[in-house]
PDB file of N, CA and C in Angstrom:
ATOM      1  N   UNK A   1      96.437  88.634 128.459  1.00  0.00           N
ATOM      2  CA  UNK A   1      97.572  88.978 127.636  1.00  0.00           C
ATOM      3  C   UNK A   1      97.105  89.224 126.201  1.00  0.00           C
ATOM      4  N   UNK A   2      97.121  90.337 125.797  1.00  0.00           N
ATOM      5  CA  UNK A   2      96.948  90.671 124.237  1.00  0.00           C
ATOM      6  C   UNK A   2      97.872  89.861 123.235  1.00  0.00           C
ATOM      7  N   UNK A   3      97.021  89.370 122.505  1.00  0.00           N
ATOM      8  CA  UNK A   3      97.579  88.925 121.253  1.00  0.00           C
ATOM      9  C   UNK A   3      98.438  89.666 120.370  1.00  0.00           C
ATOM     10  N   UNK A   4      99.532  89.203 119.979  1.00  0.00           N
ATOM     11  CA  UNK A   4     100.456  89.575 118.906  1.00  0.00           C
ATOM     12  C   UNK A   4      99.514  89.349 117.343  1.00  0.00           C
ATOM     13  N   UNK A   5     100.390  90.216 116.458  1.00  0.00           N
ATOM     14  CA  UNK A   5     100.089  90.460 115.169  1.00  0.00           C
ATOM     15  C   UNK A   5     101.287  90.373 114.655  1.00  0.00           C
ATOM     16  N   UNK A   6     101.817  90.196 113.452  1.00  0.00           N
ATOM     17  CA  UNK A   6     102.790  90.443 112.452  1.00  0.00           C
ATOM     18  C   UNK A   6     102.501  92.156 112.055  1.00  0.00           C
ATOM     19  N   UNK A   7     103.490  93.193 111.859  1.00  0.00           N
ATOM     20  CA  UNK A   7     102.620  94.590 111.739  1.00  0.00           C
ATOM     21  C   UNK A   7     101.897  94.397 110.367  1.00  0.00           C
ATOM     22  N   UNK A   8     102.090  93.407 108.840  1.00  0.00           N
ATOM     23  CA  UNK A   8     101.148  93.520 108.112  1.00  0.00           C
ATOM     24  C   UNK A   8      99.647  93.522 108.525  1.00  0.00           C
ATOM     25  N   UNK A   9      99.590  92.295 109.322  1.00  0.00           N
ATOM     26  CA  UNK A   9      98.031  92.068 109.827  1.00  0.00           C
ATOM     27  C   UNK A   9      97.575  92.712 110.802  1.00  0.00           C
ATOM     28  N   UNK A  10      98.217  93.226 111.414  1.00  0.00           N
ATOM     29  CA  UNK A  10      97.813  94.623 112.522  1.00  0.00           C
ATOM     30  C   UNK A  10      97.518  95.608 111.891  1.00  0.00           C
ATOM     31  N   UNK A  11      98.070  96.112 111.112  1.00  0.00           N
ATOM     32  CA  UNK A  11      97.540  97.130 110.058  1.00  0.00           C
ATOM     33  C   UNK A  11      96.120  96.734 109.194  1.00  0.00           C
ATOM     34  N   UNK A  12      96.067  95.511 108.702  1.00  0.00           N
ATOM     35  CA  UNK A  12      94.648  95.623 108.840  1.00  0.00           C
ATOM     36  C   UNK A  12      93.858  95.784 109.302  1.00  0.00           C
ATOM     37  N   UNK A  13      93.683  94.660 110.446  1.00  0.00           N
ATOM     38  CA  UNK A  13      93.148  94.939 111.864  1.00  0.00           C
ATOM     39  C   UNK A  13      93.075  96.526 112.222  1.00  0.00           C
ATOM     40  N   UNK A  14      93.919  97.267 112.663  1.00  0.00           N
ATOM     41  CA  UNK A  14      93.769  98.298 112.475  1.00  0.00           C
ATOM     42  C   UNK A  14      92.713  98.877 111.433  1.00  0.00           C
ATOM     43  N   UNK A  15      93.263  98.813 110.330  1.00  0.00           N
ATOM     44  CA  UNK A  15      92.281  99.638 109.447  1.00  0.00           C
ATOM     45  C   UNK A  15      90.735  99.222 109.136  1.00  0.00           C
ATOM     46  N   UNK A  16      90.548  97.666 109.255  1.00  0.00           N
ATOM     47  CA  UNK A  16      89.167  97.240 109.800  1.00  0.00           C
ATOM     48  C   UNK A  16      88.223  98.455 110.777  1.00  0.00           C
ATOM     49  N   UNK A  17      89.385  98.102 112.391  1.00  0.00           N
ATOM     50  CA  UNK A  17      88.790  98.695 112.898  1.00  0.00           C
ATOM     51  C   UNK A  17      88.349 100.141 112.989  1.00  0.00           C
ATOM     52  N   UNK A  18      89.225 100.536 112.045  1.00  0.00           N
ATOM     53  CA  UNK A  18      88.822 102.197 111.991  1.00  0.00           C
ATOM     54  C   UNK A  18      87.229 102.305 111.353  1.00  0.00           C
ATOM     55  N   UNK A  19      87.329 101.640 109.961  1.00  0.00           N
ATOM     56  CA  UNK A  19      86.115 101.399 109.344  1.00  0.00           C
ATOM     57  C   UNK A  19      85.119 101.115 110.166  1.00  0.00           C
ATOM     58  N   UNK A  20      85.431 100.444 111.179  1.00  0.00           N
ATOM     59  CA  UNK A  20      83.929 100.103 111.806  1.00  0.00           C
ATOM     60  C   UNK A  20      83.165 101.815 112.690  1.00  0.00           C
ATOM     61  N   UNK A  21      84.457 101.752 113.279  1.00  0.00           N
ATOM     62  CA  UNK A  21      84.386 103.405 113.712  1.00  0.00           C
ATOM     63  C   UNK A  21      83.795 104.243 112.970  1.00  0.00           C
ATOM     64  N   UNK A  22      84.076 104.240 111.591  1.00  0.00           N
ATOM     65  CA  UNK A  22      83.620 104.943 110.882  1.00  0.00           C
ATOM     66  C   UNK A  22      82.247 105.012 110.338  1.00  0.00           C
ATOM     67  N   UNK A  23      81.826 103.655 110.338  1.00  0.00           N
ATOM     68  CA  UNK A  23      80.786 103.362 110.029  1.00  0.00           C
ATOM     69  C   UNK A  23      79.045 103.552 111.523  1.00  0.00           C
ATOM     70  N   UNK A  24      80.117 103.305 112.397  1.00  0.00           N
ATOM     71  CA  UNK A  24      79.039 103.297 113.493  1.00  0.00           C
ATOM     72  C   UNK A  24      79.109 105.005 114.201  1.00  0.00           C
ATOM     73  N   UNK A  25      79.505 106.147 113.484  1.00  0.00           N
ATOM     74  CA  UNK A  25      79.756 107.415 114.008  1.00  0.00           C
ATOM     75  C   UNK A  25      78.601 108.332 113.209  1.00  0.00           C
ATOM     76  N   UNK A  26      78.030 109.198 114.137  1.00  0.00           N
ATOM     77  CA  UNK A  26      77.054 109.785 113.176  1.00  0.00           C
ATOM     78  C   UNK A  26      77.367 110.537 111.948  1.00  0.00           C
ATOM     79  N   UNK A  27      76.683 110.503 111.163  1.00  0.00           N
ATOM     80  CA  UNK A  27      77.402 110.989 109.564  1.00  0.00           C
ATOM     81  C   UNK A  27      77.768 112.880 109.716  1.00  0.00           C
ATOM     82  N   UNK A  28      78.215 112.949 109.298  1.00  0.00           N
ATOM     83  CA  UNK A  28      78.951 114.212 108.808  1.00  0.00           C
ATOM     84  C   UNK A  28      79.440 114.705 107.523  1.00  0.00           C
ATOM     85  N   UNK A  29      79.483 116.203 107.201  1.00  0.00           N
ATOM     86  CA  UNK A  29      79.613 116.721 106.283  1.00  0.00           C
ATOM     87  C   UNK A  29      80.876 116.598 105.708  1.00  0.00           C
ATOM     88  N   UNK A  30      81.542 116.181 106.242  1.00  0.00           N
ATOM     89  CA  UNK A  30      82.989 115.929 105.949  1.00  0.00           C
ATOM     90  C   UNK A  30      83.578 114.802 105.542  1.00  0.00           C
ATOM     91  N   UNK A  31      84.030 114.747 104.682  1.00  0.00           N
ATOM     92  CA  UNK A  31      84.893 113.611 103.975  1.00  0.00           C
ATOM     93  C   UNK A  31      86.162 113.491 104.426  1.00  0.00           C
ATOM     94  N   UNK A  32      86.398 111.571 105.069  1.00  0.00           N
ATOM     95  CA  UNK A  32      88.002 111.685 105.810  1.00  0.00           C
ATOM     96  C   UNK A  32      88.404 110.903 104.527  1.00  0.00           C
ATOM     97  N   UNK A  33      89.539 110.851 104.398  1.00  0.00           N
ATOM     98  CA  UNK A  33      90.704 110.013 103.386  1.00  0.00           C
ATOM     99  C   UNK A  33      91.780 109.903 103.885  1.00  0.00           C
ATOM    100  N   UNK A  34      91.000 107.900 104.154  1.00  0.00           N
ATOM    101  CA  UNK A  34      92.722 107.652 104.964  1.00  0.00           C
ATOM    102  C   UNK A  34      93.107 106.684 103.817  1.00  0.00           C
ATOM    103  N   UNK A  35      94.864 106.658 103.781  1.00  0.00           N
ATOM    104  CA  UNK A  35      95.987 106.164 103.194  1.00  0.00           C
ATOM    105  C   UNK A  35      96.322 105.297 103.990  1.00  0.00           C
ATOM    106  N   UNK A  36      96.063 104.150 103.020  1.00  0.00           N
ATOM    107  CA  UNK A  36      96.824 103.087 104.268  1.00  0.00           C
ATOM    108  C   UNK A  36      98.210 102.744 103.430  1.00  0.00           C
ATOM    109  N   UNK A  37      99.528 102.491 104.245  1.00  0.00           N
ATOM    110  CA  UNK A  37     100.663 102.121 103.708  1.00  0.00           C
ATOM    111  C   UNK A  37     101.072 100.872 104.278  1.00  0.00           C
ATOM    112  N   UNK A  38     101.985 100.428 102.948  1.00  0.00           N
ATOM    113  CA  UNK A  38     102.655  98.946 103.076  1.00  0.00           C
ATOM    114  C   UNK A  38     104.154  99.163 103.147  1.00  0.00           C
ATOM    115  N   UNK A  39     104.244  98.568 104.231  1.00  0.00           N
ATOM    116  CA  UNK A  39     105.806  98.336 103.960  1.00  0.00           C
ATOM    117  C   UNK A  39     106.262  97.475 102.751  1.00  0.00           C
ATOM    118  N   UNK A  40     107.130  97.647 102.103  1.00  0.00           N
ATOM    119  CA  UNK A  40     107.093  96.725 101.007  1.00  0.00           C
ATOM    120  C   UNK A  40     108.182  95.322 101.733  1.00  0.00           C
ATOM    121  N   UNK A  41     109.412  96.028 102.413  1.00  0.00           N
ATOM    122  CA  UNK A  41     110.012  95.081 103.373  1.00  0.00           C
ATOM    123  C   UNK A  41     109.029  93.850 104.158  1.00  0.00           C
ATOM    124  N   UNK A  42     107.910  94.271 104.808  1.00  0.00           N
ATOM    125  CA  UNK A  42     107.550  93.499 105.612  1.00  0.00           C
ATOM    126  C   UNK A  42     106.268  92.445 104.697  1.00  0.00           C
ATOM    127  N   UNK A  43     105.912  93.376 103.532  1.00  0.00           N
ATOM    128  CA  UNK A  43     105.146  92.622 102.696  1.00  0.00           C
ATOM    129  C   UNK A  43     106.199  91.587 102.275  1.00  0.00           C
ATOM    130  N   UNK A  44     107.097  91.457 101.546  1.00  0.00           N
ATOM    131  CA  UNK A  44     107.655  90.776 100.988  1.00  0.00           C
ATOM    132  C   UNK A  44     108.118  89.773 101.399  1.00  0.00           C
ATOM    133  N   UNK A  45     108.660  89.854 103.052  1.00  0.00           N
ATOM    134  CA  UNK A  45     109.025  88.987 104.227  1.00  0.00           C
ATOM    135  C   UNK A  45     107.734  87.739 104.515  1.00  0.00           C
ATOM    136  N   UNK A  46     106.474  89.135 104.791  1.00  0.00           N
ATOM    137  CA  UNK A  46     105.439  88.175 104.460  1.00  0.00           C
ATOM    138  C   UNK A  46     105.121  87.104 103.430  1.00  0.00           C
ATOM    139  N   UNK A  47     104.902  87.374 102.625  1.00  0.00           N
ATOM    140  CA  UNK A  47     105.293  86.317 101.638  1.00  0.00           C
ATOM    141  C   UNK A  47     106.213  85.434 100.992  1.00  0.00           C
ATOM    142  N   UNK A  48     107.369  85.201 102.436  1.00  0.00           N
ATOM    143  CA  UNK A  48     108.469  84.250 102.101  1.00  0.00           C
ATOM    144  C   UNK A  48     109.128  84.717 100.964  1.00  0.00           C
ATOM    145  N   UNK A  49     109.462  85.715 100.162  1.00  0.00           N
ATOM    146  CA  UNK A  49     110.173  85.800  98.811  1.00  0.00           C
ATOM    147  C   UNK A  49     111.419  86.826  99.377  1.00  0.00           C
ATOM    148  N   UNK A  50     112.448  86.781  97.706  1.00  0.00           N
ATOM    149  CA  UNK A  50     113.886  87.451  98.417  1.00  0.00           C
ATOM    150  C   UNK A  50     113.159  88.644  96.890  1.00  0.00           C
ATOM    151  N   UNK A  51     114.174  89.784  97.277  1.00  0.00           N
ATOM    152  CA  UNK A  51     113.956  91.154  96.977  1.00  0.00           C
ATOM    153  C   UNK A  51     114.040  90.710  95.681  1.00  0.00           C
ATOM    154  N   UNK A  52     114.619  89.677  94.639  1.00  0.00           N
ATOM    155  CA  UNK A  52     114.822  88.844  93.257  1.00  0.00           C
ATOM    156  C   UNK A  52     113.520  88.204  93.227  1.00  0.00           C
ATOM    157  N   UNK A  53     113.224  87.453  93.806  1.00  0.00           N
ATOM    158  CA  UNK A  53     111.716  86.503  93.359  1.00  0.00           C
ATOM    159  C   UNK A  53     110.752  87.620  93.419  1.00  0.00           C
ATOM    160  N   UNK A  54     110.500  88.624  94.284  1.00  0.00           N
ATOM    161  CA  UNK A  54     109.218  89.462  94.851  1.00  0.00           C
ATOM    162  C   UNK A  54     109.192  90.535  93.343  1.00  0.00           C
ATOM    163  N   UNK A  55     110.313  90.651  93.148  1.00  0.00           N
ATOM    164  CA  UNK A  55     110.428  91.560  91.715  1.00  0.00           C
ATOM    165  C   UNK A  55     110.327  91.091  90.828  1.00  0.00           C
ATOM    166  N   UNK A  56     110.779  89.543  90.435  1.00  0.00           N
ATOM    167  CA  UNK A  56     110.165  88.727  89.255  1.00  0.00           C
ATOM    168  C   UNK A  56     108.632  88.744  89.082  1.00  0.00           C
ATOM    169  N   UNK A  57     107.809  88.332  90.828  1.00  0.00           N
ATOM    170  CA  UNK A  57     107.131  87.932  90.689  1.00  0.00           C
ATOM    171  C   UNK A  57     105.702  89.337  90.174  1.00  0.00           C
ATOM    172  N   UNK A  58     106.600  90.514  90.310  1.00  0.00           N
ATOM    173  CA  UNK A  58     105.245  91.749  90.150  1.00  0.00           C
ATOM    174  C   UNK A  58     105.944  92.851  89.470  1.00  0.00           C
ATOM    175  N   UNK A  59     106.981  92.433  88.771  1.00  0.00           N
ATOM    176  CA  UNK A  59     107.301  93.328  87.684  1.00  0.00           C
ATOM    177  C   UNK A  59     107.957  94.730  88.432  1.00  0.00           C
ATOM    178  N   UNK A  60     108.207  94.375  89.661  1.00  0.00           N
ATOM    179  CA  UNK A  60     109.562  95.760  90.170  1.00  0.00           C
ATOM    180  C   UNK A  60     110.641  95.612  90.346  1.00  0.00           C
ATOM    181  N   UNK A  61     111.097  96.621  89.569  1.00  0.00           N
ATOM    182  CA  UNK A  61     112.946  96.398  89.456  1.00  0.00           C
ATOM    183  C   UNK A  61     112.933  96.038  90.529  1.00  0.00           C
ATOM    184  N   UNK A  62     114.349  95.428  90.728  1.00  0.00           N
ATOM    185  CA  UNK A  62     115.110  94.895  92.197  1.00  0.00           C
ATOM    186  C   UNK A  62     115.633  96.251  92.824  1.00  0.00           C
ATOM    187  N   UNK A  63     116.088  97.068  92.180  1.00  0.00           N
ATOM    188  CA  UNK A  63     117.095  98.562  92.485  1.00  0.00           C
ATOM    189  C   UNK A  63     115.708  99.348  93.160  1.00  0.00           C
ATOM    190  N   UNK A  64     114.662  99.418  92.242  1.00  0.00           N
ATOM    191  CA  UNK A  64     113.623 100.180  93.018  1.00  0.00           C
ATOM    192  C   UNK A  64     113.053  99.674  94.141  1.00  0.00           C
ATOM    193  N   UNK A  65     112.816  98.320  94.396  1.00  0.00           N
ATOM    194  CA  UNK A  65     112.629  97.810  95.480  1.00  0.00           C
ATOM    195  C   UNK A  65     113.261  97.843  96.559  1.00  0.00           C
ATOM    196  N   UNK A  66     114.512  97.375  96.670  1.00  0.00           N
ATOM    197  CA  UNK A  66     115.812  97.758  97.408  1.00  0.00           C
ATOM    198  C   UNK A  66     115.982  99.389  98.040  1.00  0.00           C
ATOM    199  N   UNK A  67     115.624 100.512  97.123  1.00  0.00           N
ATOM    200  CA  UNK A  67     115.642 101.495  97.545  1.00  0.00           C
ATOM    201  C   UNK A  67     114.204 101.972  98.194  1.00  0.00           C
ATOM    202  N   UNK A  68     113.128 101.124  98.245  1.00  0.00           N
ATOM    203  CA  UNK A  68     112.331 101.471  98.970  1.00  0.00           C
ATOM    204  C   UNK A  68     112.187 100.495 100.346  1.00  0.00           C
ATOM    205  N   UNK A  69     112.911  99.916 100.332  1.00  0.00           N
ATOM    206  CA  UNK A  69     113.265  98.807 101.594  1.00  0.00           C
ATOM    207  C   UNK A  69     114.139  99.592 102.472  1.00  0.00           C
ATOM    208  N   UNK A  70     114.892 100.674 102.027  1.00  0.00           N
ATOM    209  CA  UNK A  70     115.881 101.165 102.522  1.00  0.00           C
ATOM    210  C   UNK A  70     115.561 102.554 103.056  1.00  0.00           C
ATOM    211  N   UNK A  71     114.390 102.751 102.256  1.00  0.00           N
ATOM    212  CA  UNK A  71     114.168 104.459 102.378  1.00  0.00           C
ATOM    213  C   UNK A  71     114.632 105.305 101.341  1.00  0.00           C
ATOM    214  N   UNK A  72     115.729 104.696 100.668  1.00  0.00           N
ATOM    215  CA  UNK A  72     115.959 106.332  99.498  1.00  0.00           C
ATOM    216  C   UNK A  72     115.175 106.448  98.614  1.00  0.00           C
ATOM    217  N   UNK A  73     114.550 106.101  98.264  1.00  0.00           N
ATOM    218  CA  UNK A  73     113.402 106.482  97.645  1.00  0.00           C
ATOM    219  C   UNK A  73     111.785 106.047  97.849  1.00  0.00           C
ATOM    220  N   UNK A  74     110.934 107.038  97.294  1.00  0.00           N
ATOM    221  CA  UNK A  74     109.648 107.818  98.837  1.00  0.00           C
ATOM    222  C   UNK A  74     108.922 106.680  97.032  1.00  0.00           C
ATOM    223  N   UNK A  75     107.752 105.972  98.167  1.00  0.00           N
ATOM    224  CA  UNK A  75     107.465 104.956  97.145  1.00  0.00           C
ATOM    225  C   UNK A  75     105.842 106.193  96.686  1.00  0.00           C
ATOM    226  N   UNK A  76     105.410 106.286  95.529  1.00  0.00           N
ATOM    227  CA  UNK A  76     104.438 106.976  94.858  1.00  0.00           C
ATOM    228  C   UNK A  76     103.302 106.399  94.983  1.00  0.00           C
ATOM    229  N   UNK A  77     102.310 107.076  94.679  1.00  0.00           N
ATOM    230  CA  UNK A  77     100.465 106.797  95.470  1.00  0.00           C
ATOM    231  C   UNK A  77     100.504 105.798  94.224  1.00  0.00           C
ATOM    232  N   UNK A  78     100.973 105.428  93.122  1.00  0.00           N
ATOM    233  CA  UNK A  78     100.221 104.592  92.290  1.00  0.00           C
ATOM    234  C   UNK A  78     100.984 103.263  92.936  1.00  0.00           C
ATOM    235  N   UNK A  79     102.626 103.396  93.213  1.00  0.00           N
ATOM    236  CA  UNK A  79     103.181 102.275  93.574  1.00  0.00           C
ATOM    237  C   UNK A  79     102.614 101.836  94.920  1.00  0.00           C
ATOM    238  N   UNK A  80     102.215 102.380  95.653  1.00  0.00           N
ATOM    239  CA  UNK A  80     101.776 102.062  97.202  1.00  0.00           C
ATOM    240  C   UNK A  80     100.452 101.565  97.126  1.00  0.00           C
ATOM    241  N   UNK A  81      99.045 101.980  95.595  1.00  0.00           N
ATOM    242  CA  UNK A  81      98.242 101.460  95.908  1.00  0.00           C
ATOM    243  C   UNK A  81      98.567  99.869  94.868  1.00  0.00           C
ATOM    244  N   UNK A  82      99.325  99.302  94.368  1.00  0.00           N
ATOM    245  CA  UNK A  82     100.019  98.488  93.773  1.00  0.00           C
ATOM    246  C   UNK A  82     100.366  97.098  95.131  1.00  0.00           C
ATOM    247  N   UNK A  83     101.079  98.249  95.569  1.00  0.00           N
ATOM    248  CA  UNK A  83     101.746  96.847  97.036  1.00  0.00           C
ATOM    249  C   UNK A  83     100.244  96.649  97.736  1.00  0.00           C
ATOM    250  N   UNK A  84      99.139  97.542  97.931  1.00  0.00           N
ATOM    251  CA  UNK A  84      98.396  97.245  98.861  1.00  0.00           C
ATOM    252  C   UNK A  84      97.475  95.860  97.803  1.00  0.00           C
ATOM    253  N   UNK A  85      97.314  96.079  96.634  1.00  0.00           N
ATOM    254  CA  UNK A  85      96.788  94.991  96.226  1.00  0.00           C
ATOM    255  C   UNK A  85      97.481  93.888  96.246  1.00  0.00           C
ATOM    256  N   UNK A  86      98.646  94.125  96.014  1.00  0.00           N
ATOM    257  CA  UNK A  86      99.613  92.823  96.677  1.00  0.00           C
ATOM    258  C   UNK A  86      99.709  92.057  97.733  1.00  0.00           C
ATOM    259  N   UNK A  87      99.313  93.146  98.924  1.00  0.00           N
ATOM    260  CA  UNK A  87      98.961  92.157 100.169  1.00  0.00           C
ATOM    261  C   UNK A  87      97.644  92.095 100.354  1.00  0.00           C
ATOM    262  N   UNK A  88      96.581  92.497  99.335  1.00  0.00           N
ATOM    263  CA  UNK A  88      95.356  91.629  99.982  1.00  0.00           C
ATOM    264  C   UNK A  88      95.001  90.734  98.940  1.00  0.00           C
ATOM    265  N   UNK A  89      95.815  90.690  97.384  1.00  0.00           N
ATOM    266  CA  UNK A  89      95.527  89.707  96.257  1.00  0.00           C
ATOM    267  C   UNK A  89      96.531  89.133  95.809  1.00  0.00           C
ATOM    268  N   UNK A  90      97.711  88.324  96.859  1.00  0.00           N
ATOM    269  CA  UNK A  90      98.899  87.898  95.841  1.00  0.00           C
ATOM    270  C   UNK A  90      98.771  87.554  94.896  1.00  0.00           C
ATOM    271  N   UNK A  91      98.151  86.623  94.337  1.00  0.00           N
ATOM    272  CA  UNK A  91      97.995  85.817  93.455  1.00  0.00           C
ATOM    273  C   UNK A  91      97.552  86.262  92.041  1.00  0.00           C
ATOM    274  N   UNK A  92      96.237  87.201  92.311  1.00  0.00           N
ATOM    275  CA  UNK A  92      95.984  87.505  91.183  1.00  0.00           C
ATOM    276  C   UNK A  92      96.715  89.066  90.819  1.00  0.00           C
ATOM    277  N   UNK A  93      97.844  89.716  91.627  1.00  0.00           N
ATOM    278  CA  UNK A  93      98.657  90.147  91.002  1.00  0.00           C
ATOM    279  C   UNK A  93      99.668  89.473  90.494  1.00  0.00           C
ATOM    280  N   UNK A  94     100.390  88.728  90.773  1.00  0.00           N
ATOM    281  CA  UNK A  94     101.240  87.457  90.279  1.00  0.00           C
ATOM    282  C   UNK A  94     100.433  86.972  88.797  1.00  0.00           C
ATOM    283  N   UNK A  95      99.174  86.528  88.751  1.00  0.00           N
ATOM    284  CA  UNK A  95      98.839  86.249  87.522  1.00  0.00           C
ATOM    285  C   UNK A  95      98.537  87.576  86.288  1.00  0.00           C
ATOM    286  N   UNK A  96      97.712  88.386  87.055  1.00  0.00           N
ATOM    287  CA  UNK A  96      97.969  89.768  86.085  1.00  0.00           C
ATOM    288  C   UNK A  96      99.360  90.324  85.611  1.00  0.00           C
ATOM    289  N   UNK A  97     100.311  90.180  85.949  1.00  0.00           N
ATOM    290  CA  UNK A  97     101.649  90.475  86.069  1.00  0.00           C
ATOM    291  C   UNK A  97     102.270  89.478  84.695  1.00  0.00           C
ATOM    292  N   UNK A  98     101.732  87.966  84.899  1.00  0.00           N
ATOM    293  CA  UNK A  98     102.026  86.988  83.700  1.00  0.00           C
ATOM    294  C   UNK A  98     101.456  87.283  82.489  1.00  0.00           C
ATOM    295  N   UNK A  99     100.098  87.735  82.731  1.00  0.00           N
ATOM    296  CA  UNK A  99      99.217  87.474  81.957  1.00  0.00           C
ATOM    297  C   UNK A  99      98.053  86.499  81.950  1.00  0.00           C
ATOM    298  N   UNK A 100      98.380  85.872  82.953  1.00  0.00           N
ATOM    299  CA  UNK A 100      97.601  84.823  82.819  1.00  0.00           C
ATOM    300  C   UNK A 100      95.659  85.127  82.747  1.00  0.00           C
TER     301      UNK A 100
END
């Protein structure tokens, strides 16, 4: 029976495993560029916080958050590479965010 994942950590997993793929394939002239995306919903779930604490805690409006939880609005390559440091560095976005 295959093991379950939460889809945050499957998506790593996932993207691990692509890397390895990538790494063990003979080289080529070609450059791939993959995008990995975060749900910000399932990040946030992940980290036990409500759409108020998760926005205190990293400086995004609640309205912009909310609308990307929802879909109406298409989250941008700077905001998406933002959440991805969020789910692999809570903390020290939480402290960069203070200042600390």
């Amino acid at each position: 029976m295959k093991e379950e994942f939460s889809p945050v950590a499957q998506g790593i997993i996932d993207g691990l495993q692509e890397v390895l793929e990538d790494v063990r394939a003979p080289q080529s002239t070609l450059k791939k560029t993959v995008v990995y995306r975060v749900d910000p919903r399932e990040l946030r779930e992940h980290l036990h916080m409500s759409q108020q604490k998760f926005s205190k805690a990293f400086g995004i409006p609640v309205g912009t958050l909310r609308n990307w939880e929802q879909g109406t609005r298409k989250i941008d390559s700077s905001s998406m590479a933002y959440l991805r440091t969020i789910l692999l560095h809570p903390q020290a976005a939480m402290d960069a965010q203070l200042g600390v």
